[in-house]
Protein backbone atom coordinates (compact mmCIF):
# COMPACT_ATOMS: atom_id res chain seq x y z
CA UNK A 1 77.33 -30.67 -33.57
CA UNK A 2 74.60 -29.07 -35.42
CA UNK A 3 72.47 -26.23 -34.22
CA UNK A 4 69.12 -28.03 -33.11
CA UNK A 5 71.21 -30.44 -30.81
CA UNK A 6 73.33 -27.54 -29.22
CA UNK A 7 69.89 -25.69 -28.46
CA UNK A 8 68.22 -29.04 -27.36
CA UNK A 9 70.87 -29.95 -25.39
CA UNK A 10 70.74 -26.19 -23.76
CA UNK A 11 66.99 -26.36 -23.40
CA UNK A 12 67.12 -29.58 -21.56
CA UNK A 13 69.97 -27.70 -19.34
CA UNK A 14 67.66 -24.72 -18.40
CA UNK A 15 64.57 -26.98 -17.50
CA UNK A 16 66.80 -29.35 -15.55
CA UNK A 17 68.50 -26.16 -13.81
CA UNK A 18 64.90 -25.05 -13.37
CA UNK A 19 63.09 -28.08 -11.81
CA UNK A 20 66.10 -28.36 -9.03
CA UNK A 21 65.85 -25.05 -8.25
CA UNK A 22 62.15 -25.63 -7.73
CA UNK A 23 62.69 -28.62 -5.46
CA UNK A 24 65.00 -26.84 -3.40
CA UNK A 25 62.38 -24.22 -3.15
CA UNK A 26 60.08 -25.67 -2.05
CA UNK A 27 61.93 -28.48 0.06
CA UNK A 28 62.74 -25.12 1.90
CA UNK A 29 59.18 -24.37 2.48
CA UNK A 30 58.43 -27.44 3.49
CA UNK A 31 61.37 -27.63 6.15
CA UNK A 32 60.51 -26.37 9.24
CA UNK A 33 62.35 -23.24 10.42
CA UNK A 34 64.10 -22.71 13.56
CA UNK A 35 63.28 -19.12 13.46
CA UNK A 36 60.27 -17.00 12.86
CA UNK A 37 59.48 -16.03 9.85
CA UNK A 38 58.63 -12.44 11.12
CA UNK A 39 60.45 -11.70 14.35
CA UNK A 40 59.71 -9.16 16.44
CA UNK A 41 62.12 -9.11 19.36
CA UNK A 42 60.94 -5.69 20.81
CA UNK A 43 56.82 -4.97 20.81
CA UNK A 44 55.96 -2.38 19.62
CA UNK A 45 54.41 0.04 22.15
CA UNK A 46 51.36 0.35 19.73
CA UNK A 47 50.55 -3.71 19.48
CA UNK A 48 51.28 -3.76 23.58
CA UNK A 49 48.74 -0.71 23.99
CA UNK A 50 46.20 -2.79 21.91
CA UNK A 51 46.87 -6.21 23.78
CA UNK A 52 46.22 -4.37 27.07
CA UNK A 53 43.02 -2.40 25.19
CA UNK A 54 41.53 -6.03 24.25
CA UNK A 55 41.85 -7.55 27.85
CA UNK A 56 38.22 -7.72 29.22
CA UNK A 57 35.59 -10.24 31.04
CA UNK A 58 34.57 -12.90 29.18
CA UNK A 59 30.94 -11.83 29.72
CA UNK A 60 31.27 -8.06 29.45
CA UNK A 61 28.86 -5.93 27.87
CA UNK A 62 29.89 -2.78 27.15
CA UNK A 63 27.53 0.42 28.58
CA UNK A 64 26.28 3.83 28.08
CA UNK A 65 29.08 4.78 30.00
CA UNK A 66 32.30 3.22 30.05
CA UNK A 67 35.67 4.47 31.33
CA UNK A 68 38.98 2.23 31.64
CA UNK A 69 42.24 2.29 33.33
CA UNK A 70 45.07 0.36 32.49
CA UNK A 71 47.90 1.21 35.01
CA UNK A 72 51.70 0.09 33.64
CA UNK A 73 54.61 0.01 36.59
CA UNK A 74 57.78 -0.03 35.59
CA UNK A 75 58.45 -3.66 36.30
CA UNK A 76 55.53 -5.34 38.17
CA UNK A 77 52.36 -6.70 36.15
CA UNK A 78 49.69 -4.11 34.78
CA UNK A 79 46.60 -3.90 36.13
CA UNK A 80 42.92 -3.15 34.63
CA UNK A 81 40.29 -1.20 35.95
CA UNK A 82 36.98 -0.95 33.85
CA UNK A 83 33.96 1.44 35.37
CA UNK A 84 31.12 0.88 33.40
CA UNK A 85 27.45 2.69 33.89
CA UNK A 86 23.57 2.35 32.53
CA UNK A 87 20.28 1.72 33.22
CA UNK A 88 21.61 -2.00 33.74
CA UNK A 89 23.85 -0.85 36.72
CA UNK A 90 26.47 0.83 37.27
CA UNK A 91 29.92 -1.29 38.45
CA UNK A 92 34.07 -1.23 38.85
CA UNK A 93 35.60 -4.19 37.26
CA UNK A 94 39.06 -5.10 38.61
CA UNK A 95 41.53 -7.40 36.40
CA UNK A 96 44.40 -8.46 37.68
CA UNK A 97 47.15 -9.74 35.53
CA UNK A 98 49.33 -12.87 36.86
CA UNK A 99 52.68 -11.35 35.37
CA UNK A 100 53.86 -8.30 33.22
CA UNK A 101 51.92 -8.76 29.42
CA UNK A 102 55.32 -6.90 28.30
CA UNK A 103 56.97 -10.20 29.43
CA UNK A 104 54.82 -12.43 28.34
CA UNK A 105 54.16 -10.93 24.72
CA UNK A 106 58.41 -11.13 24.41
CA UNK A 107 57.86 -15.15 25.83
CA UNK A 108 55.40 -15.67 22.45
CA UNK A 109 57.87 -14.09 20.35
CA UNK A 110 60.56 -16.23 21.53
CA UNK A 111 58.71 -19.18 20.88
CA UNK A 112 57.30 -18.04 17.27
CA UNK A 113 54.07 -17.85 19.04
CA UNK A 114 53.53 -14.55 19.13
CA UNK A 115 50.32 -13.37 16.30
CA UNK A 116 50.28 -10.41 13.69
CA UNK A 117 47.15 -9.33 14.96
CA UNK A 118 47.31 -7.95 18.67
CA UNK A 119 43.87 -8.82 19.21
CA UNK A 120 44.70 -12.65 18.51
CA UNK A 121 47.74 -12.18 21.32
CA UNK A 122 45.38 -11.05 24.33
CA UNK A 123 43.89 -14.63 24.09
CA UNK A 124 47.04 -15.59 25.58
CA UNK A 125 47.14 -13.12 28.49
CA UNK A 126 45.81 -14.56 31.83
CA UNK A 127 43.96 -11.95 33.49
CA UNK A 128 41.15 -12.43 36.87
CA UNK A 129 38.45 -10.30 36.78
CA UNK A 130 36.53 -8.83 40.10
CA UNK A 131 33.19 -7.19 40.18
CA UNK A 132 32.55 -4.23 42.59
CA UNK A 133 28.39 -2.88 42.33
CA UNK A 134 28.42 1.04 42.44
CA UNK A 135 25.92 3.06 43.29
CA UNK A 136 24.43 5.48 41.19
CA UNK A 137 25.43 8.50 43.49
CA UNK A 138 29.29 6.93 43.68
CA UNK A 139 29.27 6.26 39.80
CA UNK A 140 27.92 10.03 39.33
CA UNK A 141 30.50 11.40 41.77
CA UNK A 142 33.92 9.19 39.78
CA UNK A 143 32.44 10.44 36.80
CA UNK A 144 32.29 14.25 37.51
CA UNK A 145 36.03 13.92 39.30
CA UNK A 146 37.17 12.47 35.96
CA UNK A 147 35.50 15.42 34.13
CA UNK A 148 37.15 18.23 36.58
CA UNK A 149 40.33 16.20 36.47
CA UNK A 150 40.38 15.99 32.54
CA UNK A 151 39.64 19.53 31.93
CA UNK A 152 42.83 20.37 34.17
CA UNK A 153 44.69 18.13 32.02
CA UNK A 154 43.54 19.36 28.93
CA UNK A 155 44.59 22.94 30.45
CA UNK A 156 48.38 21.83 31.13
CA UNK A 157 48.51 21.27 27.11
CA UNK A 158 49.17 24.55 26.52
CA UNK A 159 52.25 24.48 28.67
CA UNK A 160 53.50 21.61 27.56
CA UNK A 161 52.64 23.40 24.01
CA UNK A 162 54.80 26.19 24.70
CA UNK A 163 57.98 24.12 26.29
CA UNK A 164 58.11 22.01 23.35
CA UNK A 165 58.03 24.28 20.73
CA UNK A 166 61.01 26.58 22.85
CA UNK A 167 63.12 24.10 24.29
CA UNK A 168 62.27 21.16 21.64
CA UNK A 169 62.63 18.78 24.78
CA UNK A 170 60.84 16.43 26.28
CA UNK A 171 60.08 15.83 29.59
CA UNK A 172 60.50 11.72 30.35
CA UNK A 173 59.94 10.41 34.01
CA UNK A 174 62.04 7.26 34.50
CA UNK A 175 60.84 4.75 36.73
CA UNK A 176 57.01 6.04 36.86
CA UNK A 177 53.83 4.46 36.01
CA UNK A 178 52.41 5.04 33.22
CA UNK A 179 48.09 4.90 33.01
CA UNK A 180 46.56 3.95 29.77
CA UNK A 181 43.03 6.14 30.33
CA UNK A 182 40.00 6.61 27.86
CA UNK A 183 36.27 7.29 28.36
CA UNK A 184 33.34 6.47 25.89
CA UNK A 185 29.83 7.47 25.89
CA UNK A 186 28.56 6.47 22.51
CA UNK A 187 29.21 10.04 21.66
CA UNK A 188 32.60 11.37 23.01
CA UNK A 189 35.38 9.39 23.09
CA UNK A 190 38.52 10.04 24.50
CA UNK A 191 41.73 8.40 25.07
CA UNK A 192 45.08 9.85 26.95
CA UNK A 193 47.93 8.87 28.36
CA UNK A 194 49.51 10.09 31.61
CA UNK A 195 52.53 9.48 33.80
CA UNK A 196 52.89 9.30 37.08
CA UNK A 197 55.24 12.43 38.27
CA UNK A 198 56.20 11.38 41.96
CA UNK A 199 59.34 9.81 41.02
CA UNK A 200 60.50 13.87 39.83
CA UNK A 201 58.93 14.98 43.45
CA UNK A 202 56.22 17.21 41.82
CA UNK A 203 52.90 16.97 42.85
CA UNK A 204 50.72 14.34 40.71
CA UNK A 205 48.39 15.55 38.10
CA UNK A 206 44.73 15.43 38.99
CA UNK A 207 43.85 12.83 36.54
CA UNK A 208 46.43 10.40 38.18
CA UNK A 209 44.70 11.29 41.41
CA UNK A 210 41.81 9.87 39.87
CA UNK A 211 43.16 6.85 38.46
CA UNK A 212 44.62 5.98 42.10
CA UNK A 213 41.30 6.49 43.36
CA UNK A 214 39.96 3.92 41.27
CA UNK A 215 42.53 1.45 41.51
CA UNK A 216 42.10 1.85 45.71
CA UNK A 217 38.49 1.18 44.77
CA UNK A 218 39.08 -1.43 43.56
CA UNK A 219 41.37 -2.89 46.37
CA UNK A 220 38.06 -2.40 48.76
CA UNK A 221 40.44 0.65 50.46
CA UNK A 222 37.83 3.73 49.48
């Protein structure tokens, strides 16, 4: 055999090899899959934070003022609380969730349902809104209480500065609720997080205090 038919003969091997191994590649892609392409089994606590974050009325508007709630049992659905204040009003909206979003963001992933982008997976939450009017005395009066209740939470840093860096530990409370709470008024912001202590039989942090307030509020109870 000369040498131009062996490398003709090798050259029409390689594109042959080539061209199936193109059709199979994209005969995969064109297959569909029984499993997601990126699975996420477990949420990550950030992309849940942002879901719950995103939930809010259809016709909301946000205000001069605006402070939010989001209160996380252990096992029963979340809950929303949004106090919002201006020369427009001032008013507590209530949004209550028909099952745990935890639950239902691990149902979309299941199904390959679940987006990339958390704000594209709070579509899929179902959440009822309530409107409560506020005076401008009552508004005045949550907001101050949150002020007081924050500046004893910012004091407690420092001990909880000083156990960490001794003991290295940190202090978890199983079984608690957890509140999602931040504040905005177009010039501080301010966002924290806060657990529920009465599950460790210590007496609950003023800002908690607060947050119950609201959510009573909101239940028509204060």
């Amino acid at each position: 055999m000369s040498t131009r038919s062996a490398f003709l003969r090798t050259t029409c091997h390689v594109v042959a090899f080539c061209l199936a191994a193109t059709s199979i590649l994209f005969g995969q892609r064109a297959t569909p899959k029984t499993h997601c392409d990126h699975p996420q089994r477990l949420v990550l606590l950030w992309y849940y934070e942002r879901v719950m974050q995103r939930l809010e009325p259809g016709n909301y508007h946000q205000r001069p003022v605006t402070m939010t709630i989001v209160s996380i049992p252990n096992e029963d659905p979340e809950s929303k609380f949004i106090l919002v204040g201006g020369p427009q009003g001032f008013e507590l909206l209530k949004g209550t969730l028909e099952q745990n979003v935890y639950s239902s963001l691990l149902d979309l992933d299941d199904s390959c349902r679940l987006p990339q982008n958390p704000d594209d997976a709070a579509k899929y939450v179902r959440i009822k809104w309530e409107r409560l009017q506020l005076s401008s005395v009552k508004f005045a009066q949550l907001h101050q209480d949150f002020v007081a209740a924050l500046t004893e939470y910012s004091a407690d840093m420092q001990n909880r500065y000083k156990a960490l860096t001794e003991t290295g530990k940190v202090t978890a409370t199983l079984h608690s609720t957890k509140y999602l709470i931040s504040y905005n008024n177009s010039t501080e912001q301010i966002e924290i997080t806060a657990s529920s202590m009465q599950s460790n039989g210590k007496k609950e942090p003023a800002i908690i205090e607060w947050a119950d307030r609201i959510a009573l509020l909101g239940q028509g109870k204060r």
